[in-house]
Protein backbone atom coordinates (compact mmCIF):
# COMPACT_ATOMS: atom_id res chain seq x y z
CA UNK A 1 -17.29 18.31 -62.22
CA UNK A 2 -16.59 20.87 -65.12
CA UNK A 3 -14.00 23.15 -65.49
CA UNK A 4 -13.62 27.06 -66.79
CA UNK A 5 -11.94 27.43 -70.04
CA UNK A 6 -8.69 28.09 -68.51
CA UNK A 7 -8.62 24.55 -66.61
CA UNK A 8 -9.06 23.23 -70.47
CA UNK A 9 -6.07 25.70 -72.25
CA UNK A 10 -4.39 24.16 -69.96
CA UNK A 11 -4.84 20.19 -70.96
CA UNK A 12 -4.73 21.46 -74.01
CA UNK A 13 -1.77 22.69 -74.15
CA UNK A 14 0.06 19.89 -72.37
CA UNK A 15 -1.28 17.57 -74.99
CA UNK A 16 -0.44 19.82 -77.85
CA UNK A 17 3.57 18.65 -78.09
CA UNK A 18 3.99 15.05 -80.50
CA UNK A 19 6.66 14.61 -77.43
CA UNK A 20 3.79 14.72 -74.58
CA UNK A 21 1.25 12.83 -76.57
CA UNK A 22 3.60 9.87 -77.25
CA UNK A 23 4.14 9.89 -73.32
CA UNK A 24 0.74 10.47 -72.97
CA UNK A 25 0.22 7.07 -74.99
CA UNK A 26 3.44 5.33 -73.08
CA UNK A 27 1.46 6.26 -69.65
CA UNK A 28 -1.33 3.95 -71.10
CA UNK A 29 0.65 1.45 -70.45
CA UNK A 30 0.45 1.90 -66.16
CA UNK A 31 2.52 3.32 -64.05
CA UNK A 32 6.20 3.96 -64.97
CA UNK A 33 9.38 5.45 -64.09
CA UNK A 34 10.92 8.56 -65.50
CA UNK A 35 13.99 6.48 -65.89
CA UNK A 36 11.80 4.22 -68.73
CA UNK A 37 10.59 7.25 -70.30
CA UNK A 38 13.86 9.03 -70.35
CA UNK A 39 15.00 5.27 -71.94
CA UNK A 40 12.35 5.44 -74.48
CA UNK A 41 13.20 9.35 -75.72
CA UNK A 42 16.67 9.66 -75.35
CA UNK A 43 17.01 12.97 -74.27
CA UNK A 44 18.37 14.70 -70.99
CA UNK A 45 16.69 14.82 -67.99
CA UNK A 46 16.14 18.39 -67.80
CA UNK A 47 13.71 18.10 -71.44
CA UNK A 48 12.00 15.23 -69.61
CA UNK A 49 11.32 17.59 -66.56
CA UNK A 50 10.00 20.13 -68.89
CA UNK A 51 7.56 17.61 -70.79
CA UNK A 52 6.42 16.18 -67.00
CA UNK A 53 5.61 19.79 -65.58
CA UNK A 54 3.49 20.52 -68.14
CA UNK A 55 1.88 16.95 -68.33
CA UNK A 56 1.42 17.92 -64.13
CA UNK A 57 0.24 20.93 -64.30
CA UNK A 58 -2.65 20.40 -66.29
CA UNK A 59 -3.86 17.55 -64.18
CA UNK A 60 -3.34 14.96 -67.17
CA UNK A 61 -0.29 13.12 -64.96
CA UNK A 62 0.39 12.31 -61.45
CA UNK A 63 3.74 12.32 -60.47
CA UNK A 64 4.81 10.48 -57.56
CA UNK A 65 8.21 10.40 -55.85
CA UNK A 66 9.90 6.78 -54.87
CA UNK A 67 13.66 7.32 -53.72
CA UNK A 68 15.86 9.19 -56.56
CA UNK A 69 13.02 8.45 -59.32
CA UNK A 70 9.59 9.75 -60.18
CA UNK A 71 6.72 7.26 -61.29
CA UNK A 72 4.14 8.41 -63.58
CA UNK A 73 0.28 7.70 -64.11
CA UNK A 74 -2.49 9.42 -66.07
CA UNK A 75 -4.99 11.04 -64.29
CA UNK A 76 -7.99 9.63 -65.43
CA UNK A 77 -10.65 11.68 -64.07
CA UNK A 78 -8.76 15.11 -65.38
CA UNK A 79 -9.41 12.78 -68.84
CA UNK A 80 -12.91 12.15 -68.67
CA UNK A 81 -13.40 15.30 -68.30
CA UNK A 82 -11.65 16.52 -71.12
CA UNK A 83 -13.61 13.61 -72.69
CA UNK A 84 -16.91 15.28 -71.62
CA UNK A 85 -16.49 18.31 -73.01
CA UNK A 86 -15.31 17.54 -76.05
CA UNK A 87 -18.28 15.13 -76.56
CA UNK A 88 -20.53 18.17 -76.04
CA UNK A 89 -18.75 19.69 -78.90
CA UNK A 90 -20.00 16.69 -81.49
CA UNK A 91 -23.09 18.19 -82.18
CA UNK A 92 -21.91 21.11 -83.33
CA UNK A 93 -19.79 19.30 -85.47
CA UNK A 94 -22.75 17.09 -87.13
CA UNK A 95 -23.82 20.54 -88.09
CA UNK A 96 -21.01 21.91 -89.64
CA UNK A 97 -21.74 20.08 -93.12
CA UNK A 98 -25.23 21.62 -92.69
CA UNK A 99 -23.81 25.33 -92.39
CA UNK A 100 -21.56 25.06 -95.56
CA UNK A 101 -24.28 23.51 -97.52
CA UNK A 102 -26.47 26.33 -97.11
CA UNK A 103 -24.71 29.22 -97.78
């Protein structure tokens, strides 16, 4: 499956915040608990919500509800996706060398 450009701004945007990517990495982990993330960043619930809607809403992290706490997990189909077409993008960038040479 392959998205429009807007599915992509999206992902993009979730993983454009040091804050996200470092959960992001923390999510590599397995499956964990807001309550461990909010441990690991020290800051209010609220921010965390913020970071996690984003993160949700581009399809990079599942959320899923277990009494009063959320557990995460990456999504890792949205990622190979993302991986896809970003690896269609490498032969453009083999050429960029090539462009600068020749003008």
């Amino acid at each position: 499956m392959e998205y429009g450009f807007g599915e992509y701004i999206l992902i993009f945007k979730a993983l454009s915040d040091e804050t996200r990517l470092r959960i992001v990495k923390m999510l590599t982990k397995g499956r964990t608990c807001a309550c461990k993330i909010l441990d690991e960043f020290h800051f209010t619930q609220p921010t965390l919500s913020y970071h996690m809607k984003q993160l949700t809403d581009s399809g990079v992290v599942e959320g899923e509800k277990e009494g009063k706490w959320v557990y995460y997990t990456l999504n890792f189909e949205r990622i190979k996706v993302l991986y896809k077409f970003i690896d269609k993008l490498t032969p453009a960038l083999q050429n960029v060398g090539e462009c600068e040479e020749g003008q």
